[in-house]
N, C-alpha and C. Protein backbone atom coordinates (compact mmCIF):
# COMPACT_ATOMS: atom_id res chain seq x y z
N UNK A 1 105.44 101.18 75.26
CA UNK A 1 106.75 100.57 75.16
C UNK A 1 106.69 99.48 74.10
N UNK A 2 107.71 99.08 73.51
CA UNK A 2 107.83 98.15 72.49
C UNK A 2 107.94 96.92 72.88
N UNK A 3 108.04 96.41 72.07
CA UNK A 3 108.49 94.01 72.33
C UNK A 3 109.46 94.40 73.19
N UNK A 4 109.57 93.04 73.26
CA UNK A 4 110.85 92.59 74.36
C UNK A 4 111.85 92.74 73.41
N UNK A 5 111.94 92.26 71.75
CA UNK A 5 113.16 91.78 71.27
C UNK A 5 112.96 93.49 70.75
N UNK A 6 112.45 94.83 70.64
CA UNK A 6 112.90 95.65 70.97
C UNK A 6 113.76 96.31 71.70
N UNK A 7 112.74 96.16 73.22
CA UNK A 7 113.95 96.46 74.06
C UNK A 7 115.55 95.58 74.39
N UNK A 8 115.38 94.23 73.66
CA UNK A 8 116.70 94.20 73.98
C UNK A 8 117.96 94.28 72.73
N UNK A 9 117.07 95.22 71.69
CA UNK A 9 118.04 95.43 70.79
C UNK A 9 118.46 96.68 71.39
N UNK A 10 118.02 97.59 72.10
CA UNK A 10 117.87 98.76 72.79
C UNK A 10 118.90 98.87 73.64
N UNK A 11 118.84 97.42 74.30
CA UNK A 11 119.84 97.39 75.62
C UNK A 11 121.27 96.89 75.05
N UNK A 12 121.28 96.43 73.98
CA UNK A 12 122.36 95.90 73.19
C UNK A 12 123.63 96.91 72.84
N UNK A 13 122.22 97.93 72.20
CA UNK A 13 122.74 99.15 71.38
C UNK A 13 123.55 99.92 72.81
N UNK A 14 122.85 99.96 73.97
CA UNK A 14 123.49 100.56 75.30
C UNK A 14 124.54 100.19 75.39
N UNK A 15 124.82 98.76 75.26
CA UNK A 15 125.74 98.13 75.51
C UNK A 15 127.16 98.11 75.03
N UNK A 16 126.96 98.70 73.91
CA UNK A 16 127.96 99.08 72.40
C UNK A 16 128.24 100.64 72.31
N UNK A 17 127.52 101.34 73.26
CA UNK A 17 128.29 102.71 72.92
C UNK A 17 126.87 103.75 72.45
N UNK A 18 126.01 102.98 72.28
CA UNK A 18 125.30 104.23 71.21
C UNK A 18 124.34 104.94 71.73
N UNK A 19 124.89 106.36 71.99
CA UNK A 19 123.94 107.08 72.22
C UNK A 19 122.31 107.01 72.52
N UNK A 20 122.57 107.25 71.09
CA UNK A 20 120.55 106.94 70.77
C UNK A 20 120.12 105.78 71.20
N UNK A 21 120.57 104.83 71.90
CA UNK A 21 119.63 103.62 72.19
C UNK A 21 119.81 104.19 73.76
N UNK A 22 120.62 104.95 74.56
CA UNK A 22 120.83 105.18 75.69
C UNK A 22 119.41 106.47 76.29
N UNK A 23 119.58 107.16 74.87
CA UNK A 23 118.26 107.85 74.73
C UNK A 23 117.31 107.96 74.65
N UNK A 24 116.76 106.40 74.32
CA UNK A 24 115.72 105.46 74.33
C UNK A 24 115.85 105.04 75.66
N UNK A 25 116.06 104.37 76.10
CA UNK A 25 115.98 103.92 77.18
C UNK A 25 115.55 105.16 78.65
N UNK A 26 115.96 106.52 78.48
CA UNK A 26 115.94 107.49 79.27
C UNK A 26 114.42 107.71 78.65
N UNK A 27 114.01 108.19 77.41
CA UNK A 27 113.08 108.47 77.49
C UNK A 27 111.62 107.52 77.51
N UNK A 28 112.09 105.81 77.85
CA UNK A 28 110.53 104.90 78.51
C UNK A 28 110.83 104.56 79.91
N UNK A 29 112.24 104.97 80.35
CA UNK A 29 112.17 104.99 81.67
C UNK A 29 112.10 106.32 82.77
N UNK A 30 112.58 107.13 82.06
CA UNK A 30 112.93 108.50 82.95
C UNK A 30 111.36 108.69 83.42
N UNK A 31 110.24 109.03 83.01
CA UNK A 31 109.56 109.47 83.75
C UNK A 31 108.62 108.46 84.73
N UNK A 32 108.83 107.05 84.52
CA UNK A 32 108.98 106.29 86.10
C UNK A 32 109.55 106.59 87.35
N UNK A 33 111.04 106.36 86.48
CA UNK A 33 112.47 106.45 87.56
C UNK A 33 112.38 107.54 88.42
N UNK A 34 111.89 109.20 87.88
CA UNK A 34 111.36 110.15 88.38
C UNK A 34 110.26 110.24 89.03
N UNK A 35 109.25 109.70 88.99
CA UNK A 35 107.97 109.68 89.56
C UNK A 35 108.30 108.24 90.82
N UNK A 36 109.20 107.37 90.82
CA UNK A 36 110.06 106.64 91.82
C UNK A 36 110.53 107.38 93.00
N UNK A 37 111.76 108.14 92.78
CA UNK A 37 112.30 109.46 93.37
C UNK A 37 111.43 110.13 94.30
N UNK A 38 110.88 111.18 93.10
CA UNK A 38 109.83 111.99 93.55
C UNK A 38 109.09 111.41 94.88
N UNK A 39 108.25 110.29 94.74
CA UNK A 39 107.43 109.65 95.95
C UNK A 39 107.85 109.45 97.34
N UNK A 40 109.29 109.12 96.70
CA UNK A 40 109.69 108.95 98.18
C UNK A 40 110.55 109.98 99.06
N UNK A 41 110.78 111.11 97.66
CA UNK A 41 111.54 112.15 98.41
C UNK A 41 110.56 113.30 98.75
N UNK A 42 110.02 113.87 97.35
CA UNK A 42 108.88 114.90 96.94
C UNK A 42 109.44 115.80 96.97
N UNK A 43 110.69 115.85 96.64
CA UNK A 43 111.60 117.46 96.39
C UNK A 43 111.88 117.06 94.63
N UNK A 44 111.78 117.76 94.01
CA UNK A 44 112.06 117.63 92.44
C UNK A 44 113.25 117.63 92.16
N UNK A 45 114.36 118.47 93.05
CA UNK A 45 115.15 118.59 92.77
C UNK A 45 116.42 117.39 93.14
N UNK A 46 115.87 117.27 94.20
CA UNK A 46 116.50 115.76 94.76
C UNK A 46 116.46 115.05 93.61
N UNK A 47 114.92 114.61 93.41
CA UNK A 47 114.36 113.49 92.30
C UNK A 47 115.22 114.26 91.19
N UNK A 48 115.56 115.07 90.59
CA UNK A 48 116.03 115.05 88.85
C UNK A 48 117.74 114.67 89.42
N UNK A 49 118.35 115.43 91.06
CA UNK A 49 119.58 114.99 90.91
C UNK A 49 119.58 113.09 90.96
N UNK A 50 118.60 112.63 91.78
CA UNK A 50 119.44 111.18 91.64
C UNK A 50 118.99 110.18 90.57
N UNK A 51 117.58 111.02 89.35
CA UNK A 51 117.33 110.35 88.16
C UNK A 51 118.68 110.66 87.63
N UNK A 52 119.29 111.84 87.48
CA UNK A 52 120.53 111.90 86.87
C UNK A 52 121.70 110.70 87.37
N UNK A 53 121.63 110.49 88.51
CA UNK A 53 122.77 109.88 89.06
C UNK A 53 122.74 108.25 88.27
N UNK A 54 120.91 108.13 88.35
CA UNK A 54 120.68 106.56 88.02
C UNK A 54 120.93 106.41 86.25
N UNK A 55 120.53 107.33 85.68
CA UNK A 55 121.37 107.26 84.20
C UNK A 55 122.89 107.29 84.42
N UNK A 56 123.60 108.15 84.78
CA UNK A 56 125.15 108.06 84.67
C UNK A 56 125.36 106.22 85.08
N UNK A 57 124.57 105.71 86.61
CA UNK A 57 124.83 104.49 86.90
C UNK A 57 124.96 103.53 85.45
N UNK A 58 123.31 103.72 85.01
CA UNK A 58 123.12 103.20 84.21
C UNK A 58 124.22 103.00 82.61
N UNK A 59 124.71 103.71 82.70
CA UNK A 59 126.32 104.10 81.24
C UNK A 59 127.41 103.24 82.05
N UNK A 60 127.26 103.49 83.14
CA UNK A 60 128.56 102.70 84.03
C UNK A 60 128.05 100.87 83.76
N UNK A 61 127.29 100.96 84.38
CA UNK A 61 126.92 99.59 84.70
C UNK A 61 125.92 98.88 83.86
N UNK A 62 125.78 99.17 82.46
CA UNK A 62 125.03 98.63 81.32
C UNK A 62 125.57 96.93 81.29
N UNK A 63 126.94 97.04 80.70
CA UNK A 63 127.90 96.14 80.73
C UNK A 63 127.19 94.65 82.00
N UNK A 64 127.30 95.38 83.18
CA UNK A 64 126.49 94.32 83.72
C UNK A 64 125.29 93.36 83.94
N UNK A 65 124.31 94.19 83.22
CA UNK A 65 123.41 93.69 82.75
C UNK A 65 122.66 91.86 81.67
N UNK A 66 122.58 91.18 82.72
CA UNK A 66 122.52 89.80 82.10
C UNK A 66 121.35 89.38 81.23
N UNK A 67 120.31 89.79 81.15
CA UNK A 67 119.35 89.52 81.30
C UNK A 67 117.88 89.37 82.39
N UNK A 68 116.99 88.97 82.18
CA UNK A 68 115.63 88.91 82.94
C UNK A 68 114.84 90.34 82.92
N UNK A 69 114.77 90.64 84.04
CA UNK A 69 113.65 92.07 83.86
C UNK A 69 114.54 93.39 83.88
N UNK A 70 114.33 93.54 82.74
CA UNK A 70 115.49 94.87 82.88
C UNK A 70 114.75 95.88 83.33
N UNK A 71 113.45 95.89 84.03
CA UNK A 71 112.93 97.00 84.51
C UNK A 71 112.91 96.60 86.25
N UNK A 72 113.25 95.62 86.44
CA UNK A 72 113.77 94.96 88.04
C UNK A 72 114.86 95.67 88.02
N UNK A 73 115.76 94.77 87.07
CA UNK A 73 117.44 95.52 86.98
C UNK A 73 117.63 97.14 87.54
N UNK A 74 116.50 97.83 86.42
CA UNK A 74 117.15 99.10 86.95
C UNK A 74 116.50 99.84 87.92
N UNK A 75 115.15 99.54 88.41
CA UNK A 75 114.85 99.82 89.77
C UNK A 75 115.61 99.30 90.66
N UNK A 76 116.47 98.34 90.99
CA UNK A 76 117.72 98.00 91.95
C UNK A 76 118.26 98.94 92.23
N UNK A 77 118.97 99.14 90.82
CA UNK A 77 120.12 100.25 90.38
C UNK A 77 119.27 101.73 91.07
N UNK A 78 117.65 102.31 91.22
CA UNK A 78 117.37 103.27 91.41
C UNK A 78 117.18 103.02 92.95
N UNK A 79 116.46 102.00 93.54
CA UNK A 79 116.53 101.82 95.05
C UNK A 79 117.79 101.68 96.19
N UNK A 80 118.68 101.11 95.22
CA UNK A 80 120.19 101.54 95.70
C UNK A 80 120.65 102.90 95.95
N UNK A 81 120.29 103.54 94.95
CA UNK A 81 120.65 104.63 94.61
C UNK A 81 120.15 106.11 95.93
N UNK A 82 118.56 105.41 95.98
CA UNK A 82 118.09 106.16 97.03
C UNK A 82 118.50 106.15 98.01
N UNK A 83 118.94 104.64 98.44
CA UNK A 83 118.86 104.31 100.24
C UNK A 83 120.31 104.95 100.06
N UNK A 84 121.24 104.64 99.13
CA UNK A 84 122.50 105.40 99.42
C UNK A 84 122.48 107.01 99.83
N UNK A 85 121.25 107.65 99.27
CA UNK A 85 121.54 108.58 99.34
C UNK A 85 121.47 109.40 101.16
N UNK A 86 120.16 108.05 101.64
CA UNK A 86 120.02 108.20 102.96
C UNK A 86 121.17 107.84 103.71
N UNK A 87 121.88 106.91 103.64
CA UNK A 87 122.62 106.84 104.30
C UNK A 87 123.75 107.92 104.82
N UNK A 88 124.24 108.39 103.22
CA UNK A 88 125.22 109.35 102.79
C UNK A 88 124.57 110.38 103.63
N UNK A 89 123.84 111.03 103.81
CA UNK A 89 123.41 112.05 104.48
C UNK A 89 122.99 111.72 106.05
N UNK A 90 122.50 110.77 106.57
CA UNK A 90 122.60 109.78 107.96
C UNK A 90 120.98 111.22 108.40
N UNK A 91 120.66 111.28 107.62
CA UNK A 91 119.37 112.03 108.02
C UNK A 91 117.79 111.15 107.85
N UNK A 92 117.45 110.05 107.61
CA UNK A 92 116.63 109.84 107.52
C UNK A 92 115.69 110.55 107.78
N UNK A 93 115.59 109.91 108.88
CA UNK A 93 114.58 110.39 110.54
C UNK A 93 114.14 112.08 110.09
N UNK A 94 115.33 113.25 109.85
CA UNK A 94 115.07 114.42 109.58
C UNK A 94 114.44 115.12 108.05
N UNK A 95 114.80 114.15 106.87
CA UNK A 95 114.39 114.16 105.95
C UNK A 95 112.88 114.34 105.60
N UNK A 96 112.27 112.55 106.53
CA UNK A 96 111.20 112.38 106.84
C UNK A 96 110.20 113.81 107.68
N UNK A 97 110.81 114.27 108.57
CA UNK A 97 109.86 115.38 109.26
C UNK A 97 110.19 116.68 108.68
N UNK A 98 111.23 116.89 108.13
CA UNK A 98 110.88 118.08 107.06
C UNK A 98 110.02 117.91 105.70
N UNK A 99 110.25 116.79 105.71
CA UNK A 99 108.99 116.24 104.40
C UNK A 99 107.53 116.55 104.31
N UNK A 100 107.21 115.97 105.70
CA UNK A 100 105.82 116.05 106.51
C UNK A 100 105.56 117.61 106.60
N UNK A 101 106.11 118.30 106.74
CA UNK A 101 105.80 119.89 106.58
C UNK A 101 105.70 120.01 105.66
N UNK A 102 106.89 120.26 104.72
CA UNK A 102 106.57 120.89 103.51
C UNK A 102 105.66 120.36 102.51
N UNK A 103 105.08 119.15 102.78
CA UNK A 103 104.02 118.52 101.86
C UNK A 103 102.60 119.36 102.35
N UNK A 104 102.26 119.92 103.72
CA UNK A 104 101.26 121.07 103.98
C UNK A 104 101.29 121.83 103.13
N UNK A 105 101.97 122.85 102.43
CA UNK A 105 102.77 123.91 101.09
C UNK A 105 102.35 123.24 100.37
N UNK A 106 102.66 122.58 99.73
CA UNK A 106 102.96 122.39 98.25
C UNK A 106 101.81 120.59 97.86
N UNK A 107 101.68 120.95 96.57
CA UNK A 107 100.59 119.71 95.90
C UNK A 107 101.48 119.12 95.82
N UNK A 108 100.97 117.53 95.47
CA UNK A 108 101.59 116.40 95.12
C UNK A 108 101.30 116.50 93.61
N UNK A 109 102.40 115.85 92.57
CA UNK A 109 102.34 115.98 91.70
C UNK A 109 101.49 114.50 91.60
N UNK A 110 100.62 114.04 91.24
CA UNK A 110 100.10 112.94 91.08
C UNK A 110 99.97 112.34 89.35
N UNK A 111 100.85 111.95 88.81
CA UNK A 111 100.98 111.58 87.77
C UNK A 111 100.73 109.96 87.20
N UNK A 112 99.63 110.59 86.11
CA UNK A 112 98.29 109.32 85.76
C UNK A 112 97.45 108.71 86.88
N UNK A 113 97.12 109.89 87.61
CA UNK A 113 96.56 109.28 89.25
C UNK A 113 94.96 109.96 88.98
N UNK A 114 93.75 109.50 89.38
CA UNK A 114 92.82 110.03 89.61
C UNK A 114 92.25 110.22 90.63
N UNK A 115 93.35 110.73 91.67
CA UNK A 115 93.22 111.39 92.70
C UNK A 115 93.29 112.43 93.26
N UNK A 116 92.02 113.17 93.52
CA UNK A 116 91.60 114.62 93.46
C UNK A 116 93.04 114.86 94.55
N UNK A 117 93.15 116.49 94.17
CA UNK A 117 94.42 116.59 94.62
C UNK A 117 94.50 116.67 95.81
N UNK A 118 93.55 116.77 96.81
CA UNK A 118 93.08 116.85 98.04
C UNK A 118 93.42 115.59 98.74
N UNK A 119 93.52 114.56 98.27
CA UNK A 119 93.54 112.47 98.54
C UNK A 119 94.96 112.40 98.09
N UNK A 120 95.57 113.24 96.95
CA UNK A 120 96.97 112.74 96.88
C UNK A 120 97.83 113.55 98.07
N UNK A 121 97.36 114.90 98.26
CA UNK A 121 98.57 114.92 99.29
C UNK A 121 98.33 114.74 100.66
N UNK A 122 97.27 114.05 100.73
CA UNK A 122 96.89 113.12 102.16
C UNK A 122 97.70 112.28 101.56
N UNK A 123 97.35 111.18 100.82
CA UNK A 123 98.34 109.88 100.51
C UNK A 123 99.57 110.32 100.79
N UNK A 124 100.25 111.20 100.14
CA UNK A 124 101.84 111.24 100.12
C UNK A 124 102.23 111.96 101.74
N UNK A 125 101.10 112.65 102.15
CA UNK A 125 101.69 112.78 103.70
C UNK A 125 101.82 111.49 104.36
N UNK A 126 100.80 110.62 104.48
CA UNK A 126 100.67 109.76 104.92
C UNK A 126 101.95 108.35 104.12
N UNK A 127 102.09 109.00 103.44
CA UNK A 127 103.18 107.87 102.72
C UNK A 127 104.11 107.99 103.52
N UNK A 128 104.85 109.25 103.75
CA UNK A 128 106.09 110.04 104.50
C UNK A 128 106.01 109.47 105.74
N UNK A 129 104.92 108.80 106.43
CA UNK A 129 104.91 109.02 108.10
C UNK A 129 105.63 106.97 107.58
N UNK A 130 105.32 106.33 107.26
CA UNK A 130 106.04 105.01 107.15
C UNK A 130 107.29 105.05 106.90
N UNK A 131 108.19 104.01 107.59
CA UNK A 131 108.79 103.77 106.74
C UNK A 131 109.59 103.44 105.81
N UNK A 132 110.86 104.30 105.53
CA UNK A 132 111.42 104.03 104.32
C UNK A 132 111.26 102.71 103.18
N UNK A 133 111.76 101.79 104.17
CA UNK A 133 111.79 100.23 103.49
C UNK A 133 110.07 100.07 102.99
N UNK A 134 109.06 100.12 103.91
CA UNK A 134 107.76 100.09 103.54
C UNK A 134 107.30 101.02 102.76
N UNK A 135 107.71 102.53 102.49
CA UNK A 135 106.95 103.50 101.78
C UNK A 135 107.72 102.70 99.92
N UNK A 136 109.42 102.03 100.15
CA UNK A 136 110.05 101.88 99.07
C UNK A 136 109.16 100.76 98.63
N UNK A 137 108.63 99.86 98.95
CA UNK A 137 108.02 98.39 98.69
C UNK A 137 106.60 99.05 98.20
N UNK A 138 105.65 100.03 98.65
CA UNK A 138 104.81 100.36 98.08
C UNK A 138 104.76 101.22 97.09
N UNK A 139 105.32 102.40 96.89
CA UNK A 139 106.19 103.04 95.67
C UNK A 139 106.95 101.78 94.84
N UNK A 140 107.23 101.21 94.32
CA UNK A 140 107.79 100.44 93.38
C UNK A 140 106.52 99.65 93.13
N UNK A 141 105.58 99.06 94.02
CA UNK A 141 104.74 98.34 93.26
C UNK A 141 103.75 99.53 92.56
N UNK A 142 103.09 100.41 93.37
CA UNK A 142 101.75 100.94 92.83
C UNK A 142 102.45 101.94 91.98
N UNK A 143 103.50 102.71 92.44
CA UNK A 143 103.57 104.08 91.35
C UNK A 143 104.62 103.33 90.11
N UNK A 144 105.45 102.91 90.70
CA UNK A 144 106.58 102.21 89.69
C UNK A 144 106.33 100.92 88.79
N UNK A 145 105.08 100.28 89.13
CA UNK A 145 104.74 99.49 88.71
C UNK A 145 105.26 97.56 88.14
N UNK A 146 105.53 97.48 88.95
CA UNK A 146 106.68 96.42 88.76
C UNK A 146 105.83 95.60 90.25
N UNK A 147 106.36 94.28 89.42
CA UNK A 147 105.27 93.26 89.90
C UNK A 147 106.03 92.42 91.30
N UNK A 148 105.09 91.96 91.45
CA UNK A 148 105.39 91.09 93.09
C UNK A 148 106.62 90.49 92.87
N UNK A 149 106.93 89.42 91.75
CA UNK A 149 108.12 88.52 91.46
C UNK A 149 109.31 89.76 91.11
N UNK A 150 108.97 90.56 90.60
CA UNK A 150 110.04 91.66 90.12
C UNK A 150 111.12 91.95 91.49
N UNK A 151 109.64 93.07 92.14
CA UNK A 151 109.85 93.08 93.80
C UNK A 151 110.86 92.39 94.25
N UNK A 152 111.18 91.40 94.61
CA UNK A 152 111.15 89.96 95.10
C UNK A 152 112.22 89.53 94.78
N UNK A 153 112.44 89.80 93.85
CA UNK A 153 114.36 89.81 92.79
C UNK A 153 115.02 90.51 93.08
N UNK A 154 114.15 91.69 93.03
CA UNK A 154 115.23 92.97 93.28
C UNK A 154 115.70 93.13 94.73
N UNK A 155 114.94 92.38 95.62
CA UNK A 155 114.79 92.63 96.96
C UNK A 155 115.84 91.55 97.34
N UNK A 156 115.96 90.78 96.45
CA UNK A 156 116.52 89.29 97.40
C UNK A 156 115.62 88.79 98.34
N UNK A 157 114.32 88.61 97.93
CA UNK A 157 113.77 88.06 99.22
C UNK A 157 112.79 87.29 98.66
N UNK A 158 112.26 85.87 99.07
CA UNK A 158 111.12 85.26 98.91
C UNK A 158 110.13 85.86 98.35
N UNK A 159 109.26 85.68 97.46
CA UNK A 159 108.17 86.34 96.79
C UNK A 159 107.07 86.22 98.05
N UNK A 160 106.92 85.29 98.88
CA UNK A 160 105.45 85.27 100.40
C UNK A 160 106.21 86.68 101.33
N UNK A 161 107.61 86.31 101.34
CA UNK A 161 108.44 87.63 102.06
C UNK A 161 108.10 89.16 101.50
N UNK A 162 108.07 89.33 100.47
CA UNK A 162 108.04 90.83 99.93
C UNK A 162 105.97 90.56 99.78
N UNK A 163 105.57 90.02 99.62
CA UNK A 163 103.91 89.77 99.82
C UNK A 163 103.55 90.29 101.31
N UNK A 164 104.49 89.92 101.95
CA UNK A 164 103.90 89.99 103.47
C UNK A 164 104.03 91.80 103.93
N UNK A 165 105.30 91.58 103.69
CA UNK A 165 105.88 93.36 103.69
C UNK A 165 105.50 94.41 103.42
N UNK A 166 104.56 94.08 101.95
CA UNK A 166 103.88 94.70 100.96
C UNK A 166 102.54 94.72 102.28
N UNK A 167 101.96 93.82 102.13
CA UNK A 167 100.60 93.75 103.02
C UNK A 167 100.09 94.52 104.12
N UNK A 168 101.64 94.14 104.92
CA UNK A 168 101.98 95.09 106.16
C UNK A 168 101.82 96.68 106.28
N UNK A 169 102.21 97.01 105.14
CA UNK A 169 102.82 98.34 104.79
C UNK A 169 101.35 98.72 104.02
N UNK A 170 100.62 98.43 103.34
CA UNK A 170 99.79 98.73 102.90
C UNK A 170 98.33 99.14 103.86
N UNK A 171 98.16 97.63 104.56
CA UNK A 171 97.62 97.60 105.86
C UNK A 171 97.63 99.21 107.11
N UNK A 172 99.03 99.45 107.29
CA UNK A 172 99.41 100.82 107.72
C UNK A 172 99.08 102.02 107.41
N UNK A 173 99.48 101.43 105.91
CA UNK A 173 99.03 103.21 105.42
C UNK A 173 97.51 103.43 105.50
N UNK A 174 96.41 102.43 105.32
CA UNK A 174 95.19 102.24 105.40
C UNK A 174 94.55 102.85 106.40
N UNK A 175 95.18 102.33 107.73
CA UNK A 175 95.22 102.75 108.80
C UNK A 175 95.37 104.28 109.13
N UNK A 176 96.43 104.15 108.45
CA UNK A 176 97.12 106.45 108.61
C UNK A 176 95.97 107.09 107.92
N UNK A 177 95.96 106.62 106.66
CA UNK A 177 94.56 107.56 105.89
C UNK A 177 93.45 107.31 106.45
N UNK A 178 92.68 106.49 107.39
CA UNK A 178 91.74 106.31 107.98
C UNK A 178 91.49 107.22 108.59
N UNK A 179 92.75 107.19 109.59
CA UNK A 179 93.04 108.01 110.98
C UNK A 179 92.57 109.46 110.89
């Protein structure tokens, strides 16, 4: 990825209409935002419909954009995006245990992971059994990469608050993969 005063000529250019900077932006974020998705859903197809949804957001709601971490900013915009989608469907709970099966089938795509593929789809089963709020707090830090204070912004919550949460949740999963 480039400077900062890159990206915010980038976000400028978003800001004004232009295509190609919108195209930029899809192509140093899309395959996060997707590998975001993906983790917490593990259907591809889910993940490309609501990466799609979080770009269209993203054309809508550029304009709003003030400044600070524009990679906080638009993980908001993508964690919103998710929990809406749970809600909208009022399936959590069922999501989750059809998940847990079909991750038996099928590999985890483990992307820039050096985890034999055998450990990733233990991890991502074991991701599935937590959750939501905790599997979302650990997906955004380790796969999405975005830092404790980021977290913490995006969350509305105390930086010791999303530390603790994080801990908790990590602690758990430790536990599940132990188990």
């Amino acid at each position: 990825m480039g400077t900062g005063a890159e990206l915010t000529q980038i976000i400028d250019g978003c800001k004004s209409g232009d295509a190609e900077c919108f195209a930029q932006v899809v192509d140093l974020y899309g395959p996060r935002c997707y590998g975001y998705f993906y983790r917490l859903t593990g259907d591809r197809d889910l993940s490309d419909e609501l990466l799609s949804e979080l770009f269209m957001k993203l054309v809508e709601k550029i304009a709003s954009y003030k400044g600070g971490s524009f990679e906080s900013w638009l993980f908001r915009i993508a964690s919103n995006i998710f929990h809406d989608h749970l809600r909208g469907r009022k399936r959590q709970k069922k999501l989750v245990e059809g998940r847990r099966a079909e991750l038996e089938l099928r590999p985890v795509e483990a992307a820039q992971s050096d985890l034999t593929p055998d450990k990733a789809d233990r991890l991502q089963t074991q991701l599935s059994r937590l959750d939501a709020d905790t599997r979302d707090l650990i997906v955004l830090r380790y796969y999405s990469e975005l830092s404790f204070k980021e977290i913490a912004e995006m969350r509305s919550e105390p930086l010791g608050t999303a530390l603790s949460k994080l801990h908790r949740g990590l602690k758990k999963l430790r536990e599940l993969m132990e188990g």
